[in-house]
Each structure stands twice: as structure tokens, then as C-alpha cells.
Protein backbone atom coordinates (compact mmCIF):
# COMPACT_ATOMS: atom_id res chain seq x y z
CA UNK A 1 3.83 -1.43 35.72
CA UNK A 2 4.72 1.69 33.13
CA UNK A 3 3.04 0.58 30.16
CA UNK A 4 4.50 3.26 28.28
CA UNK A 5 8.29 1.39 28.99
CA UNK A 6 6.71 -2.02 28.60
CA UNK A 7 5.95 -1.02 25.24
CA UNK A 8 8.78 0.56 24.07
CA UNK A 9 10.59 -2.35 25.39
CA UNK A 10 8.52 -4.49 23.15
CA UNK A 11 9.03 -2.16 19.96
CA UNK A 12 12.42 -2.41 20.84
CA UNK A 13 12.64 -6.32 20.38
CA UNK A 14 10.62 -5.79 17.14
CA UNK A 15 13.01 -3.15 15.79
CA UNK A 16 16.27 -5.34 17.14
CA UNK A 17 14.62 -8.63 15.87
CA UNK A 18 13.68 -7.41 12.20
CA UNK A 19 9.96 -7.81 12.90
CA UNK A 20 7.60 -6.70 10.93
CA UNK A 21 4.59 -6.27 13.57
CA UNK A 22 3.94 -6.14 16.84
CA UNK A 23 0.47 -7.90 18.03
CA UNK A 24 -1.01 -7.82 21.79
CA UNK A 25 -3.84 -9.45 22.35
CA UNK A 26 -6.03 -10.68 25.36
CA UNK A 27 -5.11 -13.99 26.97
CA UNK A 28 -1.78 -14.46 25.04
CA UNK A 29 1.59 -12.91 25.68
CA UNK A 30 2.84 -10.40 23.18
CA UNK A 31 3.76 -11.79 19.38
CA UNK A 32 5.95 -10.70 16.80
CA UNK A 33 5.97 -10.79 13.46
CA UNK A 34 9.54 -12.24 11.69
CA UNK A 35 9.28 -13.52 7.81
CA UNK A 36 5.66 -13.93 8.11
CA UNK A 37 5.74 -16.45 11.30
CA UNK A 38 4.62 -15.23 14.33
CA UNK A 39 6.71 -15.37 17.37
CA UNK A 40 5.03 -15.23 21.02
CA UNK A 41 7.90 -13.24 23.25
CA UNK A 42 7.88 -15.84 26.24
CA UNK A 43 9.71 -14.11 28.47
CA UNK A 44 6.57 -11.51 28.73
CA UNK A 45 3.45 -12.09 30.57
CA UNK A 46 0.14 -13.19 29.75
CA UNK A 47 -1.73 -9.95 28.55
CA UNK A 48 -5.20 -9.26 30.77
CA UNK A 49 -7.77 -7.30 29.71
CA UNK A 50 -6.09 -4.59 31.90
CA UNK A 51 -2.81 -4.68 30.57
CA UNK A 52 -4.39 -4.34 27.17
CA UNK A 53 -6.64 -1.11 27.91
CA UNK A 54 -3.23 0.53 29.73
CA UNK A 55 -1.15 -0.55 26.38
CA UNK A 56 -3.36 1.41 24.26
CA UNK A 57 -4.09 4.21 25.84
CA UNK A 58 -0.15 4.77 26.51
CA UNK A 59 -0.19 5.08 22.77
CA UNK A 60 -2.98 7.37 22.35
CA UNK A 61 -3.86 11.32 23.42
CA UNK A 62 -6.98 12.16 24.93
CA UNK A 63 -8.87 12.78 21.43
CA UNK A 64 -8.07 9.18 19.82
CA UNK A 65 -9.09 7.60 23.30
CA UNK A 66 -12.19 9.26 22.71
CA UNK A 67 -12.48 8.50 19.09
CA UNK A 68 -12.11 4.83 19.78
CA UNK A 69 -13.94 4.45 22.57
CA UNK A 70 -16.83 5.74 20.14
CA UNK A 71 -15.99 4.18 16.85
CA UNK A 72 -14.59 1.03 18.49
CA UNK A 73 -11.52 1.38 16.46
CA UNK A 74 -9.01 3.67 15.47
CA UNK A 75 -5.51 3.91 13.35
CA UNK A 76 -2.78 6.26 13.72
CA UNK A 77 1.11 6.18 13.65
CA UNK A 78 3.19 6.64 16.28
CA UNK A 79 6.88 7.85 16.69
CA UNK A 80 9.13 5.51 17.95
CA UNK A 81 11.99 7.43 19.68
CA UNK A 82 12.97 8.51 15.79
CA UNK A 83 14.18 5.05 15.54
CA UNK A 84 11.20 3.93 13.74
CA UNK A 85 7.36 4.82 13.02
CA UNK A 86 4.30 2.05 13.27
CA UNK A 87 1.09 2.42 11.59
CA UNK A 88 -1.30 1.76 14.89
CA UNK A 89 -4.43 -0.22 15.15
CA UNK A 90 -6.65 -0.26 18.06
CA UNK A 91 -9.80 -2.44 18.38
CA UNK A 92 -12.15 -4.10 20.42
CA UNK A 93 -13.10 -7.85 20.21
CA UNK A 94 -15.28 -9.53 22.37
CA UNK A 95 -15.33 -6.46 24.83
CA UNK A 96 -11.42 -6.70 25.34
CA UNK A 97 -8.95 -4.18 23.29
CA UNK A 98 -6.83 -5.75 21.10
CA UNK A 99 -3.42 -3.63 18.99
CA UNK A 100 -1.52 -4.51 15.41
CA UNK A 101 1.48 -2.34 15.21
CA UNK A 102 3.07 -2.42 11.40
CA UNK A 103 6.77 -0.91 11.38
CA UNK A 104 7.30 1.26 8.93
CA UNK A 105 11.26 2.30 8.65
CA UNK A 106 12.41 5.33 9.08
CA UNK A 107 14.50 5.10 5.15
CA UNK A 108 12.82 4.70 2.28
CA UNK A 109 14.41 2.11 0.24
CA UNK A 110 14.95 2.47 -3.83
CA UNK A 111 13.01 0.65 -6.45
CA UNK A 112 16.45 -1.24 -6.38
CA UNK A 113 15.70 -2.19 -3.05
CA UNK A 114 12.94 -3.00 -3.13
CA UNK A 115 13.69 -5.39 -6.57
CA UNK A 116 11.04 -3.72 -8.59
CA UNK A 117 11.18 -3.45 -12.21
CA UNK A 118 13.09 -0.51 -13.71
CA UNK A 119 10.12 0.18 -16.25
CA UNK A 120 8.51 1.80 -12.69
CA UNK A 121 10.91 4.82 -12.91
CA UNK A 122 9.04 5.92 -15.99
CA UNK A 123 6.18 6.41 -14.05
CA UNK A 124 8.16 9.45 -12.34
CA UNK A 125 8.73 11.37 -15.06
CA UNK A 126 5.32 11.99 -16.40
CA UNK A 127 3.41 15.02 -15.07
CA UNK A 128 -0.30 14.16 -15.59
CA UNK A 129 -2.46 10.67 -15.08
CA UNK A 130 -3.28 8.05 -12.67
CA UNK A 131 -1.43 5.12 -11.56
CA UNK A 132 -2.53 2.51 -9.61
CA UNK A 133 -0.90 0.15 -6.90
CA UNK A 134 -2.90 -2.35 -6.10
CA UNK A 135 -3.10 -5.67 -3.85
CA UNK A 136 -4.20 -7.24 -0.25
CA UNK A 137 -2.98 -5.45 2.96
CA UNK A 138 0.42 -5.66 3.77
CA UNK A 139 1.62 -6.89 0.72
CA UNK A 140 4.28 -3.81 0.33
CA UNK A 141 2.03 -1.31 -1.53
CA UNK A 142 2.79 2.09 0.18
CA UNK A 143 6.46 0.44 0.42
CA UNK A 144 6.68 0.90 -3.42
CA UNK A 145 4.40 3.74 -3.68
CA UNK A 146 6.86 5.39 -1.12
CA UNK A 147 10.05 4.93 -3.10
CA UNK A 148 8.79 6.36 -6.34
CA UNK A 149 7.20 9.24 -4.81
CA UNK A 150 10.78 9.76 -3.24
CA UNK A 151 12.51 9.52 -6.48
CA UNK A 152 10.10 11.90 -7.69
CA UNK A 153 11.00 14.60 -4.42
CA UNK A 154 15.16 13.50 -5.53
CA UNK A 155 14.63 14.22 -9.28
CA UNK A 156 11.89 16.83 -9.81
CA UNK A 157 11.24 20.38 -8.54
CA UNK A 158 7.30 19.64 -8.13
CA UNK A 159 4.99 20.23 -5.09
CA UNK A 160 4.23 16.40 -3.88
CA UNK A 161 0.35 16.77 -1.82
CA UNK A 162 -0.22 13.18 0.50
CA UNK A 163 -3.44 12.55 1.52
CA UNK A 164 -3.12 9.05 4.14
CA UNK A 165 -4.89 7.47 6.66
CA UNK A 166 -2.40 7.21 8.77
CA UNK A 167 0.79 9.02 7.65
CA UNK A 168 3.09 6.35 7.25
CA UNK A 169 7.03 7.33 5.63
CA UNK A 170 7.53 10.84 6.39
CA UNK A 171 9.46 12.56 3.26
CA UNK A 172 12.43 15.26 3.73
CA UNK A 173 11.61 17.51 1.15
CA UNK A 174 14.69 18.01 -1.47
CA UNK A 175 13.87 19.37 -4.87
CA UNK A 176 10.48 18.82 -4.48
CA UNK A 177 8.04 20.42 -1.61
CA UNK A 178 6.25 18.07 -0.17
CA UNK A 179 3.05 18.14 2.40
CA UNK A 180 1.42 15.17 4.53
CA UNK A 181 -2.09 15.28 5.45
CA UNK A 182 -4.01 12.71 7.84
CA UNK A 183 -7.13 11.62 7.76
CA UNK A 184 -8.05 12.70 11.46
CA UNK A 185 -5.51 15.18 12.34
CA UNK A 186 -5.15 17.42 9.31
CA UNK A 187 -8.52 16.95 7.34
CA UNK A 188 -11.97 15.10 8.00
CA UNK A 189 -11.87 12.12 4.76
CA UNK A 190 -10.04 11.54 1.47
CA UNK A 191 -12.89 12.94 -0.24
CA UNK A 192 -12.58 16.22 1.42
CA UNK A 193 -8.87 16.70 0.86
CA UNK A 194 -9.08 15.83 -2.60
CA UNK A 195 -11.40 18.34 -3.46
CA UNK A 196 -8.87 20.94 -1.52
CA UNK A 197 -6.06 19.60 -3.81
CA UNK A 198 -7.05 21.77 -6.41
CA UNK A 199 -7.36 25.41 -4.52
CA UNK A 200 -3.17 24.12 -3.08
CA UNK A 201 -1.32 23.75 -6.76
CA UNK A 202 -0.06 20.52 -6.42
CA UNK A 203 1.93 18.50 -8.98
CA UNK A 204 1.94 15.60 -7.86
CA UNK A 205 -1.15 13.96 -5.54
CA UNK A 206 -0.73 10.78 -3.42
CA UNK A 207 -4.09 8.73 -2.34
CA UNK A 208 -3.68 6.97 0.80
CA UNK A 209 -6.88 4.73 -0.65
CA UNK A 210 -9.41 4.76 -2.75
CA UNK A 211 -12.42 3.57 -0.94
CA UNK A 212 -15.86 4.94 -2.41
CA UNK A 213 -17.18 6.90 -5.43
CA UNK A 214 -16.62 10.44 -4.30
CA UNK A 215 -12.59 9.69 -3.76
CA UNK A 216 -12.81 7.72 -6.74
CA UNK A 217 -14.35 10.22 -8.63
CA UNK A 218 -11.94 13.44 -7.36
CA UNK A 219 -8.92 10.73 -8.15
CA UNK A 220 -10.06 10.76 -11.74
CA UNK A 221 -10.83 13.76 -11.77
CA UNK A 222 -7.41 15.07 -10.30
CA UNK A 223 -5.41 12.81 -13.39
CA UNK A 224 -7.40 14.43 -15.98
CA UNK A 225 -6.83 17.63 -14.84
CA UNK A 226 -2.89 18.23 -15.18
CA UNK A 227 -2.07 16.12 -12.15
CA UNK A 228 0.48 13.19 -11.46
CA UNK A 229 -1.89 10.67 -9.31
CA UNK A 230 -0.88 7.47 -7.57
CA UNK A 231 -3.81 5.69 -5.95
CA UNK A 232 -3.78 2.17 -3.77
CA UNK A 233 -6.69 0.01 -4.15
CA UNK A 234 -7.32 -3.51 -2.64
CA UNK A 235 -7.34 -5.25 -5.66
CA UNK A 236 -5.22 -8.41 -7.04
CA UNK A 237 -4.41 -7.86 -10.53
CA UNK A 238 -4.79 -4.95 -13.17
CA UNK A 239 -7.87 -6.29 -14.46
CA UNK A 240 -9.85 -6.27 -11.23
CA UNK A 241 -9.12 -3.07 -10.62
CA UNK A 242 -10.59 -1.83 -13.40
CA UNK A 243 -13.55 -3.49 -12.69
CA UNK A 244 -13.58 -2.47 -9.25
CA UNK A 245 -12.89 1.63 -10.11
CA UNK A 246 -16.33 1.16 -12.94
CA UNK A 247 -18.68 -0.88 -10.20
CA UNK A 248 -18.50 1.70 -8.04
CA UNK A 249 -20.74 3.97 -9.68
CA UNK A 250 -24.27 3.75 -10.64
CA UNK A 251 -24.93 1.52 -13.85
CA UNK A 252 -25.86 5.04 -16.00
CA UNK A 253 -22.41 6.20 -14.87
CA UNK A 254 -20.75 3.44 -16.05
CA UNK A 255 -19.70 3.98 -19.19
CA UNK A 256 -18.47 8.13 -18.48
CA UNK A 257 -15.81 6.32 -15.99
CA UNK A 258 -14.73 4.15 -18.49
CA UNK A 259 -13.72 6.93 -20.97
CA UNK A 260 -11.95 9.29 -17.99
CA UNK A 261 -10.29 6.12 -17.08
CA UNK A 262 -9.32 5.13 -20.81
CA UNK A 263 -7.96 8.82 -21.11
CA UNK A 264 -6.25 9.03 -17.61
CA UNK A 265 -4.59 5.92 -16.76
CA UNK A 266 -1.27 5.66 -17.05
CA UNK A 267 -0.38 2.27 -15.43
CA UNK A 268 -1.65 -0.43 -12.69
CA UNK A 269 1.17 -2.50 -10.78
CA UNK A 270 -0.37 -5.49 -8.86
CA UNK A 271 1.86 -6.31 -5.79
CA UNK A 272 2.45 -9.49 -3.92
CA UNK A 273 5.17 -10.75 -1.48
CA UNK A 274 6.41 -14.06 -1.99
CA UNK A 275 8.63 -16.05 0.55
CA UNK A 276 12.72 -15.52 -1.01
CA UNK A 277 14.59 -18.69 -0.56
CA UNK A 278 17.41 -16.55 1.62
CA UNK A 279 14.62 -15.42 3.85
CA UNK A 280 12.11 -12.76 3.75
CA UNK A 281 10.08 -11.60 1.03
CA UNK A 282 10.35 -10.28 -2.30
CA UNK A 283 7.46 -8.62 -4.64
CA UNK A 284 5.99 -10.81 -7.51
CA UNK A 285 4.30 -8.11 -9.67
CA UNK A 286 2.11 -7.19 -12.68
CA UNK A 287 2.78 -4.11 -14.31
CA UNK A 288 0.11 -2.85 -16.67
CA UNK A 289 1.11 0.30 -18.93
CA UNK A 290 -2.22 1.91 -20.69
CA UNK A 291 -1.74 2.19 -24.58
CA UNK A 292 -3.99 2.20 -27.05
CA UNK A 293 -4.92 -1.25 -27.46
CA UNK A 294 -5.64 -1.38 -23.21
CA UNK A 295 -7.39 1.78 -23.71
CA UNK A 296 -10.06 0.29 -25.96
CA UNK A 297 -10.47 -2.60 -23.79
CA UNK A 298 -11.49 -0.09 -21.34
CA UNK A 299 -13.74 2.04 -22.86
CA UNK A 300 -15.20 -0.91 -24.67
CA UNK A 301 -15.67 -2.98 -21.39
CA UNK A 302 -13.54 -5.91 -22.19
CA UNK A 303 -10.97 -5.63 -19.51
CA UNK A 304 -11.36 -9.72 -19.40
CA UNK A 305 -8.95 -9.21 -22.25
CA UNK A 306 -6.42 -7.47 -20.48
CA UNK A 307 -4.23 -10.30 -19.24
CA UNK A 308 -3.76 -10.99 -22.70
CA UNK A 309 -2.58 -7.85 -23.64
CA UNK A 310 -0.13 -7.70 -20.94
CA UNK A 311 0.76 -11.18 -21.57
CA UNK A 312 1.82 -10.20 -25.36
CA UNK A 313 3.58 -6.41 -24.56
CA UNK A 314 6.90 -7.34 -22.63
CA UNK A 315 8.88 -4.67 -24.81
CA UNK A 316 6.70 -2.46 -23.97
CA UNK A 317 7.19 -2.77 -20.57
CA UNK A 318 4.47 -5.08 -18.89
CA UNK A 319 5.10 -7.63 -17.01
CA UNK A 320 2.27 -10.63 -15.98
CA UNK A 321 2.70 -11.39 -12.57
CA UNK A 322 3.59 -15.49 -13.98
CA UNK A 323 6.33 -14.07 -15.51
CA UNK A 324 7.34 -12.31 -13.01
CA UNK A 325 7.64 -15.35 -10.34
CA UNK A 326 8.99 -17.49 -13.39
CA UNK A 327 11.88 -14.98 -13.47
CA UNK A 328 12.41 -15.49 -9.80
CA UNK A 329 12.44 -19.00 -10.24
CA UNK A 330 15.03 -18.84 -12.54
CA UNK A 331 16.98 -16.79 -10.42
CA UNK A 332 16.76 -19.44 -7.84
CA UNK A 333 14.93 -16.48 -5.81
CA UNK A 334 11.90 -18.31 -5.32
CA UNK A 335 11.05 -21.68 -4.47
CA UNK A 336 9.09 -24.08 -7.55
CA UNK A 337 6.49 -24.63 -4.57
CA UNK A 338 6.18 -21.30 -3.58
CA UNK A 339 5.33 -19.97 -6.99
CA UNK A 340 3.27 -22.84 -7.84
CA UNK A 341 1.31 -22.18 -4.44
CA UNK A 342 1.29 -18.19 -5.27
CA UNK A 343 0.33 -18.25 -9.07
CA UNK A 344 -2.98 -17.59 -10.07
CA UNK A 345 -2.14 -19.90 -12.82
CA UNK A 346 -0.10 -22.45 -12.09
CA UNK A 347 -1.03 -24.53 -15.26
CA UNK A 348 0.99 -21.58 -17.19
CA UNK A 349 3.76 -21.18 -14.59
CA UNK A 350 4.98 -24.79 -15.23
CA UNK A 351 4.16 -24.00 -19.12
CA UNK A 352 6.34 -21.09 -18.92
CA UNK A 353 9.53 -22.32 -17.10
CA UNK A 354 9.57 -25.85 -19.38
């Protein structure tokens, strides 16, 4: 068998089929991903262990065989016959290799699109602090974090720095420049790339994710410092993220990150996708936008009061993510059940759309 044309056959279907990912896995035949139901594709064989080992290394050069033959895991994109890109996982489980293949399309949609709120396009005009998109994996965060950072290279004649683990949209550069570094290929870890930020005059920094202190740290750094920052953390609501950013460093620490944060932070949007009644998903969000009241909750650690804040400031901007799916409702967007089942209050939800 070419494994190479087996697979491209197979990223075919998912490209054809409006898939979202790809899975191949020991023991079962190959699955799809369509509107969040997996699909087996029954017309392919049963995967063996073999047919597993000669999927993944047809993705893969010599150096990521290595790498995840010692690491026992390993992400990267791959190029799909510039038709489409996939973000690539490889792994082992129970001895066999197993592969998750996300597509990623080749356009990057509008805020439009992607039915965000409109208050997002004022994060593209400012020109220093941090802001933060935040929720569980695959929930549309680099989606969104993609189409402002586009508006920004349409609008803006800046110099755009990526730092992402794997490259995921690749960006034609129009009035802005812009230059994509991964985590493997073009630099050894966030961390390190960060800190190189500063010596390559960006504008405008992009952090694939922030996952320990010293990113964290060069992040907040980078916003106080005359940059535009956008960050992705695997948090659920603007609150937790906070809380997340501050427990990271040492108790005696604490209370320093608190005041860079108070002084840097621009704005958190907390991400979700919710089932649409047409089909597919759209984003329920909450959009935090730092003022002075949300920067003395900060610095005097009493983010629990947050919510409230955003709950009280919708001409301002914010939006709680209750509103948000009681919008949809409304709209006939989203089912009762399904924002009943994906509120974190639904006691409120039913308050709110009486």
C-alpha cells in the first residue's frame, strides 16, 4: 500500500466532507470529524499497528521521526497539496501509534465570519498591552486570534512576530510584515523566542501559548514594554485566567504580577463553541475590557468580583458569556437546551431570557 496516497485520500474526504479532524487509530478504521460527531469511513480498512507506524511516518521527515520516537509524541503541521494545512499529532498508546489531524483552512475568515462581537476590532488598533484568548482545546481560539491579527496585517503598517507550536494559518503579508516562528523548526521554546522578540523590533507579538512562568513572565513583560500582545491560555472565563497568570509564580511574586497585569491588560475574551441550530458551531463568548474598576480588582486580588463587573459594563463593551448565549437564543441561533446545557449558570440564563 502507499501510505502517503492512502492518506491524502483520507484528507481528501475530510476536506470534501467539511470535517474538522481526521483520527486513525489502532483496531478501528479511520474517523472523521463532522459537527462534532465522529464518523468511522467504512469503506476503509481496519487500521493495524502497521498501517499506523507507515501513516505517520509518511507525514514526518527523518528529524520528527526521531523526535517522537524519543519524546513519544510530537506536533507539527503539514501542507496539504495547498488545499489545506492540519495541525499534526503523533502519539503512542499502549505501544501502538495513534494521529489527530485538526484542519486548519487555508482563508482566514473575518470577525464577521466568525460572528464575533465588533467591540474585538478595537483590540487592533491599540499599539501596546496584552490580550488574552482563552478556553479548552479546539474551541476556535487561534481561529479568532487569527482573524484579528489579519485585520491588523490589512489595516496597519506594523511588523506582526508569531511565536506557535505548530504554525497553524500562514499570513500573506500586506501592510504589515509579518514572521512565523515554530517551536521545533525555527527556535527551541516560547520562552526563548520571546526573549529574542525584543533584539527583532516587533509591533505586534503573537503567543502560540502561555504555558509556564518564564513565557508568562516575557508575555508581560513584552505588553509593558511598547508591544501589542495576544496570548492563548487554557482557561474558561476571564476570571480564571487571572488567577491562573498570578498562581504561576511563587507566593512572594504574587503581588508584582498583579500590578504588571493591572497596568498591561487590555482585554480577556473567553471562547466556546456551541452547537447552531442550522448546523455547526458558533462562539458563545465573554469579553472582558480592563478599566479602572477591573484594574483594582486585580491588583487588589478580588478577581472573584470580576463577573460582576462585566456583568454591569455592556456599554462599555463587555459581554458575559450568559448574555452572550441569551442573545443567540433570541436569535433562534441556539437551542434553549443547548444553552441551558452550556451555561455556567443556567439559573441566570433562564433569569435573563424571561
Amino acid at each position: 500500500m502507499d501510505y502517503l496516497q492512502n492518506i491524502k485520500k483520507l484528507l481528501d474526504i475530510v476536506v470534501k466532507e467539511e470535517a474538522s479532524d481526521l483520527l486513525i487509530s489502532v483496531g478501528q478504521p479511520p474517523m472523521i470529524r463532522i459537527t462534532g460527531q465522529l464518523v468511522p469511513l467504512s469503506k476503509e480498512k481496519i487500521v493495524t499497528p502497521e498501517d499506523a507506524e507507515h501513516y505517520a511516518f509518511a507525514l514526518m521527515e527523518e528529524e520528527k521521526e526521531k523526535k517522537l520516537l524519543q519524546e513519544r509524541e510530537i506536533d507539527f503541521s503539514y501542507d496539504f497539496e495547498e488545499r489545506a494545512r492540519f495541525r499534526v499529532n503523533v502519539f503512542f498508546q499502549r505501544g501502538n501509534l495513534s494521529i489527530a489531524m485538526r484542519l486548519v483552512p487555508i482563508n482566514i475568515k473575518t470577525v464577521e465570519e466568525l460572528n464575533l462581537p465588533p467591540v474585538l476590532h478595537e483590540f487592533c488598533t491599540r499599539s501596546q498591552g496584552l490580550v488574552l484568548f482563552t478556553g479548552a482545546s479546539g474551541q476556535g481560539k487561534s481561529t479568532s486570534l487569527a482573524a484579528l491579527l489579519d485585520e491588523i496585517n490589512h489595516t496597519r503598517a506594523v511588523h506582526i512576530i508569531t511565536v506557535e507550536d505548530p504554525i497553524e494559518y500562514i499570513y500573506k503579508s500586506d501592510r504589515s510584515i509579518i514572521d512565523q516562528r515554530e517551536i521545533g523548526e525555527d527556535t527551541h521554546s516560547f520562552a526563548n523566542a520571546l526573549r529574542a522578540t525584543f533584539r527583532q523590533n516587533p509591533d505586534v507579538i503573537m503567543v502560540g501559548e502561555m504555558r509556564d512562568l518564564e513565557t508568562i513572565a516575557t508575555t508581560i513583560t513584552a505588553a509593558e514594554t511598547g508591544h501589542l500582545v495576544f496570548g492563548t491560555l487554557h482557561t474558561n472565563s476571564a476570571a480564571q485566567s487571572i488567577h491562573r497568570i498570578v498562581d504561576v509564580f511563587p507566593g512572594d511574586q504574587q503581588n508584582q504580577i498583579r500590578f504588571q497585569l493591572a497596568s498591561s491588560l487590555l482585554g480577556i475574551v473567553a471562547q466556546r463553541l456551541v452547537p447552531r441550530v442550522r448546523g455547526g458551531f458558533i462562539p458563545v463568548v465573554e469579553v472582558l475590557i480592563s478599566n479602572a474598576a477591573v484594574s483594582t480588582l486585580i491588583r487588589d486580588n478580588k478577581t472573584h468580583e470580576i463577573p460582576a463587573v462585566i456583568e454591569t459594563s455592556s456599554r462599555e463593551g463587555m459581554i458575559s458569556s450568559n448574555r452572550c448565549l441569551a442573545d443567540l437564543v433570541r436569535r433562534k441561533e441556539v437551542s434553549l437546551n443547548n444553552a441551558i446545557d452550556y451555561s455556567f449558570n443556567p439559573a441566570d440564563l433562564k433569569s435573563l431570557l424571561k
